[in-house]
N, C-alpha and C. Protein backbone atom coordinates (compact mmCIF):
# COMPACT_ATOMS: atom_id res chain seq x y z
N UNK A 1 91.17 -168.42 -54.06
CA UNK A 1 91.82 -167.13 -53.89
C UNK A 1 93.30 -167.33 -53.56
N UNK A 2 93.74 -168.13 -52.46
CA UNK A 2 95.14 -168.13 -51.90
C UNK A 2 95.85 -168.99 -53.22
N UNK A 3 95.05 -169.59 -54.01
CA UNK A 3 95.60 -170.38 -55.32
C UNK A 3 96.18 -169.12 -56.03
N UNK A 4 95.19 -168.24 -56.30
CA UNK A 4 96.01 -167.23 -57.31
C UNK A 4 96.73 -166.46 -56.61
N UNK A 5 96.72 -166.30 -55.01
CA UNK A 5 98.16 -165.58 -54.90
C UNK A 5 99.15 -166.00 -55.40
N UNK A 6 99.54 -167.40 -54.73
CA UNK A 6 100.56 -168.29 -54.94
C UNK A 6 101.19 -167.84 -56.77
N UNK A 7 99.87 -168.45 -57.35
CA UNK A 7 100.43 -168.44 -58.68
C UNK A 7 101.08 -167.38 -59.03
N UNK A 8 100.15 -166.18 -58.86
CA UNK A 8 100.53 -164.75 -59.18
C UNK A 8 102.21 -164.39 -58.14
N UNK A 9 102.51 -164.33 -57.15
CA UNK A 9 103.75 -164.71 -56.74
C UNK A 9 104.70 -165.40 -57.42
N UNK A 10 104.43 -166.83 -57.73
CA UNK A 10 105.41 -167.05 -58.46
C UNK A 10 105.88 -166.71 -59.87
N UNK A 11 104.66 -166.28 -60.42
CA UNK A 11 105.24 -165.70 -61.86
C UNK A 11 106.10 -164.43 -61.67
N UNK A 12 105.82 -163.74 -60.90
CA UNK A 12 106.56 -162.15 -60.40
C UNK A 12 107.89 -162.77 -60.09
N UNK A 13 107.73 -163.95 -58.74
CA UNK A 13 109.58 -164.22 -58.59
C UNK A 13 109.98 -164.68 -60.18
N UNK A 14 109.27 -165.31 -60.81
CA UNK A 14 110.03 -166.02 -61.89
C UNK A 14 110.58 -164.51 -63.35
N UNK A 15 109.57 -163.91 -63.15
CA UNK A 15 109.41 -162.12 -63.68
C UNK A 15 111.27 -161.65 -63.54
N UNK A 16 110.87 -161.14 -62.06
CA UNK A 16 112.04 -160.95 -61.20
C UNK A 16 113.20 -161.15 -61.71
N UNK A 17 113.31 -163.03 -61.29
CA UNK A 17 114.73 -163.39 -61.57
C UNK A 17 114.96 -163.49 -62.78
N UNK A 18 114.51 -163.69 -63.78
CA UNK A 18 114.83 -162.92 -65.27
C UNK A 18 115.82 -161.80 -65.17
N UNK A 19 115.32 -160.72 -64.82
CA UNK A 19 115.55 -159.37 -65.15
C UNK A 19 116.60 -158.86 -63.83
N UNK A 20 116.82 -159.74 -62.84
CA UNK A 20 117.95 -159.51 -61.98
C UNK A 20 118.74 -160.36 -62.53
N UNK A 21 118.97 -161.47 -63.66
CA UNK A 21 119.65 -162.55 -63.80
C UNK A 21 120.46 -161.38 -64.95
N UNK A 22 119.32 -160.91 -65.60
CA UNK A 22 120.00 -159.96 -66.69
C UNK A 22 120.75 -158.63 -66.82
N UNK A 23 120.29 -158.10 -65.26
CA UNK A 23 121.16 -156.72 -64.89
C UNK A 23 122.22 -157.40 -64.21
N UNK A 24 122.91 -158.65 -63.55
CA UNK A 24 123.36 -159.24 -62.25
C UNK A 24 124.44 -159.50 -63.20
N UNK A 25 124.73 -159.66 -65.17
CA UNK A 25 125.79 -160.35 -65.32
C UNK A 25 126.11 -159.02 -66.32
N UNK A 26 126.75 -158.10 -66.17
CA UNK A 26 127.05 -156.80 -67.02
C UNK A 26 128.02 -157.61 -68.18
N UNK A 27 127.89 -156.85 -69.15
CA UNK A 27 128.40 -157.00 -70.73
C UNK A 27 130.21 -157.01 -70.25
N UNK A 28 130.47 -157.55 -71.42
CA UNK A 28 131.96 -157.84 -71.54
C UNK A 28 132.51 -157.95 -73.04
N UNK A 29 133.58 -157.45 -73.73
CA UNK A 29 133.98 -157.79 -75.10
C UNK A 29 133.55 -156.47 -75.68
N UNK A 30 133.22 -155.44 -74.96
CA UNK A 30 133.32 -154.08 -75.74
C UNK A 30 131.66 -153.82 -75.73
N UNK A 31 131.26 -152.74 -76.30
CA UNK A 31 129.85 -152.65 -77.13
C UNK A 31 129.26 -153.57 -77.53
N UNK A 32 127.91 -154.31 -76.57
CA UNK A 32 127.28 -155.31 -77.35
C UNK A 32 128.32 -157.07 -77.49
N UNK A 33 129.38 -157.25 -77.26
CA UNK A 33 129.92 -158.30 -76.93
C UNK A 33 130.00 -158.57 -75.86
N UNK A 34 130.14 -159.92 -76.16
CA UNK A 34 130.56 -160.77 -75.14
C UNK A 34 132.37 -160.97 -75.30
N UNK A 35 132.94 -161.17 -73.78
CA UNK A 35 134.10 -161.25 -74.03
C UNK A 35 135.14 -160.62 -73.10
N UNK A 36 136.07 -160.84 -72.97
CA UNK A 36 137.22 -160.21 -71.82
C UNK A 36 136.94 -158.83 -72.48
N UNK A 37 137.07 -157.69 -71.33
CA UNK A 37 137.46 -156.14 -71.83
C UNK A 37 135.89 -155.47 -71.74
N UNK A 38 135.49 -155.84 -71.54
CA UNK A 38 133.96 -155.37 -71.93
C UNK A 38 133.93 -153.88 -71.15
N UNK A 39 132.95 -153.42 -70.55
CA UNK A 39 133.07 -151.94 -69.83
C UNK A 39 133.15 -152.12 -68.46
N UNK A 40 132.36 -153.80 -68.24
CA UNK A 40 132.12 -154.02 -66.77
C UNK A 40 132.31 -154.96 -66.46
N UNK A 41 132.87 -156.11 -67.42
CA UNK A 41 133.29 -157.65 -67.15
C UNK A 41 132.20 -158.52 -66.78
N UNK A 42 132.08 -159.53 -66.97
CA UNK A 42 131.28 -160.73 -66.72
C UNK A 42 130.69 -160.54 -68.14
N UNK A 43 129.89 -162.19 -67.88
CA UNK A 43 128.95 -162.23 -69.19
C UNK A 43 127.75 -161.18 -69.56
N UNK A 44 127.17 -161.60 -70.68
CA UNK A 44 125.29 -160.86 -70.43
C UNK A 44 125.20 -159.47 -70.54
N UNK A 45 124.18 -159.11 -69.93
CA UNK A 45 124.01 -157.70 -69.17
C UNK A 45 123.13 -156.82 -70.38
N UNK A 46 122.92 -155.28 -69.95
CA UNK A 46 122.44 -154.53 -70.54
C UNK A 46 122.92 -154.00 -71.90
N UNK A 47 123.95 -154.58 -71.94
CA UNK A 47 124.50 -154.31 -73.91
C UNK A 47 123.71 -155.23 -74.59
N UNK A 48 123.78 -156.22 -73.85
CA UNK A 48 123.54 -157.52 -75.14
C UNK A 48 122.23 -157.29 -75.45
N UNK A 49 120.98 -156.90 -74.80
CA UNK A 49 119.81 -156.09 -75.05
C UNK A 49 120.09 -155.01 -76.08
N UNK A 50 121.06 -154.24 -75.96
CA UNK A 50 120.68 -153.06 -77.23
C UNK A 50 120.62 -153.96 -78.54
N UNK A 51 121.47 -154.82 -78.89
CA UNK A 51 121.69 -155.67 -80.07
C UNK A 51 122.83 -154.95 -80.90
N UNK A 52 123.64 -154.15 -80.12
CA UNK A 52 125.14 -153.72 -80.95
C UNK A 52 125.51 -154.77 -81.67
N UNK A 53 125.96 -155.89 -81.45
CA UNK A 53 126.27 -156.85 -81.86
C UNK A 53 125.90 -157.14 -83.10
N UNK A 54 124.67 -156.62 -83.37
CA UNK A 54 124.37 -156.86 -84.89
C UNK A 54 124.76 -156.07 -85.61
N UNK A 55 125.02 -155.26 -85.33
CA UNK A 55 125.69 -153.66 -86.48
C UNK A 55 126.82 -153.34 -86.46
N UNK A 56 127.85 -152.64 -86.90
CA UNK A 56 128.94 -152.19 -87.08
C UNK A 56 129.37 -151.02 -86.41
N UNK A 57 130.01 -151.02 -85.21
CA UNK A 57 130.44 -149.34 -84.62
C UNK A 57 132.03 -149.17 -84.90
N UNK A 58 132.18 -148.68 -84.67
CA UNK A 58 133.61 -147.73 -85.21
C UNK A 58 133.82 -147.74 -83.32
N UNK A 59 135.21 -147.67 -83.82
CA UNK A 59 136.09 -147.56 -82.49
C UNK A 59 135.58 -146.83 -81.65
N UNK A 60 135.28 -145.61 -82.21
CA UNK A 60 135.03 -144.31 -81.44
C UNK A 60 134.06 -144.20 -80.52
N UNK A 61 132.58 -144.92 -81.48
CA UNK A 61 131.30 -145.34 -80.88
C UNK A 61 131.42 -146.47 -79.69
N UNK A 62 132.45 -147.25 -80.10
CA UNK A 62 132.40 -148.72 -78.78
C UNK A 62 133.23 -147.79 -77.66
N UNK A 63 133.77 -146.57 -77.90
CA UNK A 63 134.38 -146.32 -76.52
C UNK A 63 133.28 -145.17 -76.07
N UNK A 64 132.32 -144.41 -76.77
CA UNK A 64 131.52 -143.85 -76.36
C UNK A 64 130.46 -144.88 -75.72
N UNK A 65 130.09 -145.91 -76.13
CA UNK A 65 129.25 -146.71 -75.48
C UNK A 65 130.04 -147.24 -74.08
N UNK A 66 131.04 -147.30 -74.15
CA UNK A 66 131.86 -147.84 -72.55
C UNK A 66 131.91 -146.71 -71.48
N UNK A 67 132.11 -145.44 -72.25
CA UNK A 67 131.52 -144.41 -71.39
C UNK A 67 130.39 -144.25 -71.03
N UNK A 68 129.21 -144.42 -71.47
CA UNK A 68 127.94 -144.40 -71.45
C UNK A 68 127.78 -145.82 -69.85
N UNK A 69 128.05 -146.90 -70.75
CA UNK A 69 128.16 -147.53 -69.42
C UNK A 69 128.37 -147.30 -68.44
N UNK A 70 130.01 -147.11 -68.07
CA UNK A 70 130.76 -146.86 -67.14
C UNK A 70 129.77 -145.86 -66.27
N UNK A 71 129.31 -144.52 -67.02
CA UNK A 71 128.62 -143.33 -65.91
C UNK A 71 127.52 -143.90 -65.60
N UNK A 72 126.77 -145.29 -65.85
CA UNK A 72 125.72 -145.60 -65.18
C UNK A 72 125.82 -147.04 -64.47
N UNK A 73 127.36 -147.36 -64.15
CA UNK A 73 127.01 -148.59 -63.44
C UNK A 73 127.16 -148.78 -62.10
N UNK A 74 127.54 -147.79 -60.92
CA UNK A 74 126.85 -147.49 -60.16
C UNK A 74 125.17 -147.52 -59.72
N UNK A 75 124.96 -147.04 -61.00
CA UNK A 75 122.62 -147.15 -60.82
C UNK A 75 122.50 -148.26 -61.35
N UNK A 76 123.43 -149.54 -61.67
CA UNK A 76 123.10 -150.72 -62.26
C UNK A 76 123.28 -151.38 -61.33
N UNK A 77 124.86 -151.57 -60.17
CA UNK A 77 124.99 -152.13 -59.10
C UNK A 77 123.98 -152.15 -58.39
N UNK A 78 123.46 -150.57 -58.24
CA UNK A 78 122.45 -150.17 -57.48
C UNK A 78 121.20 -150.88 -57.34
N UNK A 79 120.63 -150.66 -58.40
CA UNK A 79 119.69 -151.61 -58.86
C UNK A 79 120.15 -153.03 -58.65
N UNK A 80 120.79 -153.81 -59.02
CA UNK A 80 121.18 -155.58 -58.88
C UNK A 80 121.15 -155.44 -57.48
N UNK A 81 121.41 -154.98 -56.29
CA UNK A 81 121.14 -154.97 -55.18
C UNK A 81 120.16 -154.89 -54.33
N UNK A 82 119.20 -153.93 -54.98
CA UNK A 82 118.13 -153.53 -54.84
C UNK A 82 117.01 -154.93 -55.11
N UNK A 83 117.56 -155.36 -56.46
CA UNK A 83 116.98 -156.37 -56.74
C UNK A 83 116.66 -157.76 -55.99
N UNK A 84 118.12 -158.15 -55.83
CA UNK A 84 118.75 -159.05 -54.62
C UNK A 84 117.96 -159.33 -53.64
N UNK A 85 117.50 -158.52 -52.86
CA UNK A 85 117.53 -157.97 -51.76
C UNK A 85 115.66 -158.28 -51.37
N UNK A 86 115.31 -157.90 -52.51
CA UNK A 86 113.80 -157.73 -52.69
C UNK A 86 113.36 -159.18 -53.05
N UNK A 87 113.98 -159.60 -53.97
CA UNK A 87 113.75 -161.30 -54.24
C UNK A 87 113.55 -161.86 -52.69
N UNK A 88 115.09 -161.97 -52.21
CA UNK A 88 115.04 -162.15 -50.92
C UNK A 88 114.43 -162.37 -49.70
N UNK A 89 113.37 -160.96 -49.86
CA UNK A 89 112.41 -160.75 -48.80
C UNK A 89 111.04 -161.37 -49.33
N UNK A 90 110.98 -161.53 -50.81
CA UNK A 90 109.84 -162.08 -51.40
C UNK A 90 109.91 -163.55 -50.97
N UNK A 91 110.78 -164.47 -51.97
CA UNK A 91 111.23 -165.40 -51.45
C UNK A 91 110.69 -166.05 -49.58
N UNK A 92 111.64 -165.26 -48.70
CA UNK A 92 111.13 -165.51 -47.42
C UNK A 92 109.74 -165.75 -47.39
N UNK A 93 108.73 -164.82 -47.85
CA UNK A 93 107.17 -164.27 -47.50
C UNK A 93 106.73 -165.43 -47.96
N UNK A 94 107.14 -165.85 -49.20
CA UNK A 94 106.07 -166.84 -49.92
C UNK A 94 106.65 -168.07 -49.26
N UNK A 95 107.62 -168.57 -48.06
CA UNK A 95 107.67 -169.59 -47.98
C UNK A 95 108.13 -169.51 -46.12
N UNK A 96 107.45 -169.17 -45.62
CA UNK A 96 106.91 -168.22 -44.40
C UNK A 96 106.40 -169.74 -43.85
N UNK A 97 106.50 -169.90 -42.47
CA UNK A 97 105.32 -171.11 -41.84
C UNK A 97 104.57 -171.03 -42.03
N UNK A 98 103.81 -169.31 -41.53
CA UNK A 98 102.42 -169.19 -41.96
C UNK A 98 102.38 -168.15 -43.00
N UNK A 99 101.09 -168.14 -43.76
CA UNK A 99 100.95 -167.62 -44.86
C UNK A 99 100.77 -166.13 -44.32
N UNK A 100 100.96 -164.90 -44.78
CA UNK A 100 100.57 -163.68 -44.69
C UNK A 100 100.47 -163.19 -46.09
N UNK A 101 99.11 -163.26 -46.49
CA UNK A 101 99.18 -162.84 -47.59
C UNK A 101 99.35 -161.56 -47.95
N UNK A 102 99.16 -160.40 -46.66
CA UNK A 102 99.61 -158.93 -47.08
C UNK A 102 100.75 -158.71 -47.46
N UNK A 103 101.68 -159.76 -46.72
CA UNK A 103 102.71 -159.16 -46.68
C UNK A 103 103.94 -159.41 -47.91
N UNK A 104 103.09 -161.05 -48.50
CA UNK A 104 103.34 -161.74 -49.66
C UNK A 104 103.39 -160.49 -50.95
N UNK A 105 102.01 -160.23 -50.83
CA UNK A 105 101.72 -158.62 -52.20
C UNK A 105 102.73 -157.71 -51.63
N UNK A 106 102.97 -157.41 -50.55
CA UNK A 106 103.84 -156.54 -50.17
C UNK A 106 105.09 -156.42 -50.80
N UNK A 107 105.77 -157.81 -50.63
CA UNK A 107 107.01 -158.00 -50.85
C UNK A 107 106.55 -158.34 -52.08
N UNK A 108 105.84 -158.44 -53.23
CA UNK A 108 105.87 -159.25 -55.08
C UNK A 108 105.80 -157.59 -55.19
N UNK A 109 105.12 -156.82 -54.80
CA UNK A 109 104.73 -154.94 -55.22
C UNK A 109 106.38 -154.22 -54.95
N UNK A 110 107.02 -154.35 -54.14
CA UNK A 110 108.57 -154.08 -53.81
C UNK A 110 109.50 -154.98 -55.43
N UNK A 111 109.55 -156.32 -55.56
CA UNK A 111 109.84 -156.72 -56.66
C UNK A 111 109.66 -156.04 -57.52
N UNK A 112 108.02 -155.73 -58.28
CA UNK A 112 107.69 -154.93 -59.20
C UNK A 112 108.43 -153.62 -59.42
N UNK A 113 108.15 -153.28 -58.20
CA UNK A 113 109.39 -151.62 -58.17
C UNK A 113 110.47 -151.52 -58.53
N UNK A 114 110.77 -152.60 -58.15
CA UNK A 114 112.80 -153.00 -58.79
C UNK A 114 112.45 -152.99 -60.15
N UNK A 115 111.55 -153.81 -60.52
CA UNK A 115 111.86 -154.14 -61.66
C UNK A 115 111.28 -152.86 -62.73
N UNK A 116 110.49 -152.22 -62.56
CA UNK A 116 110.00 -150.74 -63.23
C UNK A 116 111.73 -149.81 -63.54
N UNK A 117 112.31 -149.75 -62.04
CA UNK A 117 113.14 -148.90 -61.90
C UNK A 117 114.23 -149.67 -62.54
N UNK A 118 114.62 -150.95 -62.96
CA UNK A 118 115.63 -151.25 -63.75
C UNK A 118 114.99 -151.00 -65.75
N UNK A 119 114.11 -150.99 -65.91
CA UNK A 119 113.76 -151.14 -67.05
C UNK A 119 113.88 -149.72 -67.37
N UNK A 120 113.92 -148.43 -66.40
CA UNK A 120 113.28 -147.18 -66.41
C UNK A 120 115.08 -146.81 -66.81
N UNK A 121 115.58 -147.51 -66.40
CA UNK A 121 117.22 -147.16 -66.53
C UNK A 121 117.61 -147.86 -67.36
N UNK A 122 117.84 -149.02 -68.05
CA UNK A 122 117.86 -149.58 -69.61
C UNK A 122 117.48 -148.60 -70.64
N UNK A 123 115.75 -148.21 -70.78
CA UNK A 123 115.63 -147.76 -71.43
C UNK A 123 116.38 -146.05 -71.76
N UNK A 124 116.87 -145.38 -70.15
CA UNK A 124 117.89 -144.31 -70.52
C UNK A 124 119.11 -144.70 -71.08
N UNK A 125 120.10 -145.06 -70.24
CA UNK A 125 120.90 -145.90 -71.17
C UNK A 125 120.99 -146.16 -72.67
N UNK A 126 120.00 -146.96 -72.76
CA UNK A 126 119.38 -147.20 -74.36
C UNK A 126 119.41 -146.01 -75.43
N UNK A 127 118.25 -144.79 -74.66
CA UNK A 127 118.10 -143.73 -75.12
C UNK A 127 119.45 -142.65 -75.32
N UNK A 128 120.26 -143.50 -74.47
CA UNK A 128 121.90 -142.31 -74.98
C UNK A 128 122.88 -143.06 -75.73
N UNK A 129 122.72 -144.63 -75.99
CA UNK A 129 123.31 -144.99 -77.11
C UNK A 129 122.86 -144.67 -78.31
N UNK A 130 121.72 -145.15 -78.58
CA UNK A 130 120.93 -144.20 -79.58
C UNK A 130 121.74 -142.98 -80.26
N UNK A 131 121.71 -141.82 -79.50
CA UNK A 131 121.92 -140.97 -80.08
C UNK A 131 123.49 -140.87 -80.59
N UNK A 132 124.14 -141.85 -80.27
CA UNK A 132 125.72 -141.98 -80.69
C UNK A 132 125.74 -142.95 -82.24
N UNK A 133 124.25 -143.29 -82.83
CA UNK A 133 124.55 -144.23 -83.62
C UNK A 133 123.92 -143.30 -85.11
N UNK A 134 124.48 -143.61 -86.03
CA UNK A 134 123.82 -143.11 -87.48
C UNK A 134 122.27 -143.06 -87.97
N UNK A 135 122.02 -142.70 -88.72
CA UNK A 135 120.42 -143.68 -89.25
C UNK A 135 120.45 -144.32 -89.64
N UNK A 136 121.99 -144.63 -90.01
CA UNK A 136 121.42 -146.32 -90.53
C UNK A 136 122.06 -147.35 -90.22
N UNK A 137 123.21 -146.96 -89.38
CA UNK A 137 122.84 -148.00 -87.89
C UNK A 137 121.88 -148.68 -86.84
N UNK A 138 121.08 -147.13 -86.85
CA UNK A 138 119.52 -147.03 -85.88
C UNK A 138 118.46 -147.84 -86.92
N UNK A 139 118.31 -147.75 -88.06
CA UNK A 139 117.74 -148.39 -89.00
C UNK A 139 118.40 -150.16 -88.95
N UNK A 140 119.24 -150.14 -89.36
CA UNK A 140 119.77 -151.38 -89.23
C UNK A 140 119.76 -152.58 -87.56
N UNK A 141 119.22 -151.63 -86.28
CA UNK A 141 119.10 -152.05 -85.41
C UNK A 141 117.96 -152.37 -85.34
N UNK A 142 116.72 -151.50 -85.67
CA UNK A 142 115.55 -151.69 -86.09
C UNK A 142 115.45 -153.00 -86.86
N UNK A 143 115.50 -153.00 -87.42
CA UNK A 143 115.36 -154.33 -88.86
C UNK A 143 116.02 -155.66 -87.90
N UNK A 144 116.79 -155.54 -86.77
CA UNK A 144 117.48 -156.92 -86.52
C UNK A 144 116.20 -156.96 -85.30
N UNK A 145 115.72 -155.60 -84.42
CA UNK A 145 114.75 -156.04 -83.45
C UNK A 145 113.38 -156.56 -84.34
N UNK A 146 113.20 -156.18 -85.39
CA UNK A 146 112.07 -156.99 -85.72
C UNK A 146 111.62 -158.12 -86.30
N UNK A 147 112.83 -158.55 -86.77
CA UNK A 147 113.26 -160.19 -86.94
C UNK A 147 113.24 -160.82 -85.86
N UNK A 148 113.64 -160.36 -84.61
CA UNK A 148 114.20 -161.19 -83.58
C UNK A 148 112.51 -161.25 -82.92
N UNK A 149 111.85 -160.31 -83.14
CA UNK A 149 110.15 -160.61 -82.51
C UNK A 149 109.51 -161.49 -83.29
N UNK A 150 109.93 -161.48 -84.87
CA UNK A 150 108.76 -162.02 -85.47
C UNK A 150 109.61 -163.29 -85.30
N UNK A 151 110.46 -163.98 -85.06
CA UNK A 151 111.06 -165.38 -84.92
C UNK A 151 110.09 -165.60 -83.59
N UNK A 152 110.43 -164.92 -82.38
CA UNK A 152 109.55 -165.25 -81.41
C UNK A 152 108.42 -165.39 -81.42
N UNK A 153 107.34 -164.35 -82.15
CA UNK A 153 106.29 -164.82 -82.63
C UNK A 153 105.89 -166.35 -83.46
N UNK A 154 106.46 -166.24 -83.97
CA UNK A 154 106.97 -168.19 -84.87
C UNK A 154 107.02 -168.85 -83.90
N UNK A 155 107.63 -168.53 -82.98
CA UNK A 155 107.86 -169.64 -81.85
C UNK A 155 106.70 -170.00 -80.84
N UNK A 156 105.86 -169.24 -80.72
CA UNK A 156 104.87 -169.17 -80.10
C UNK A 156 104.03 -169.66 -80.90
């Protein structure tokens, strides 16, 4: 039993730091790039997930997407903190003198929450770039996410 906590713990921290590693480094280089200028500087982040990068936007669209950003990175800080914070206390639990395993689920169920509530905000985000893009941009984004699964599938 205390075997599969452990295990189950560490896949959640390992879960976790994924997805705080990936809200923790915001996009840079405009819409979907990487690069000085971006909406929020540093590498990574929640653009490079939409897959702009593969399609073509017009000026207009990369500054509507920096707006789009910009009004939600406050609930992104928010979240990376949130995140932080929760690792943190997980972290501690699972490496505690003594074991408490309530408090272990306690703190991996707090993780989980972060991590619901960052995905719950990607996918808005997501859902308002979207509507700034053509059909056949949105088509053309389509076609690059399902290459990029079925490679992973290959890979597996």
């Amino acid at each position: 039993m205390m075997k599969r906590v452990v295990i189950a713990a560490a896949l959640a921290a390992a879960l976790a730091g994924g997805s705080a590693l990936a809200i923790a480094q915001p996009p840079q280089g405009g819409p979907g790039m990487r690069g000085p200028g971006g909406p929020h500087g540093g590498p990574g982040g929640p653009m490079m997930d939409f897959g702009l990068r593969a399609i073509d936007l017009t000026d207009a669209q990369k500054e509507q997407v920096r707006t789009i950003m910009d009004s939600h990175k406050t609930e992104f800080d928010q979240v990376r903190t949130r995140m932080r914070d929760a690792q943190r206390a997980f972290g501690d639990a699972t490496q505690a003198d003594t074991i408490d395993e309530a408090a272990i689920r306690t703190k991996a169920t707090a993780v989980a929450g972060v991590m619901a509530d960052e995905a719950i905000l990607r996918a808005k985000v997501h859902g308002e770039v979207l509507q700034i893009l053509t059909q056949e941009q949105q088509d053309q984004l389509k076609a690059k996410r399902e290459e990029m699964q079925k490679r992973r599938g290959q890979r597996q």
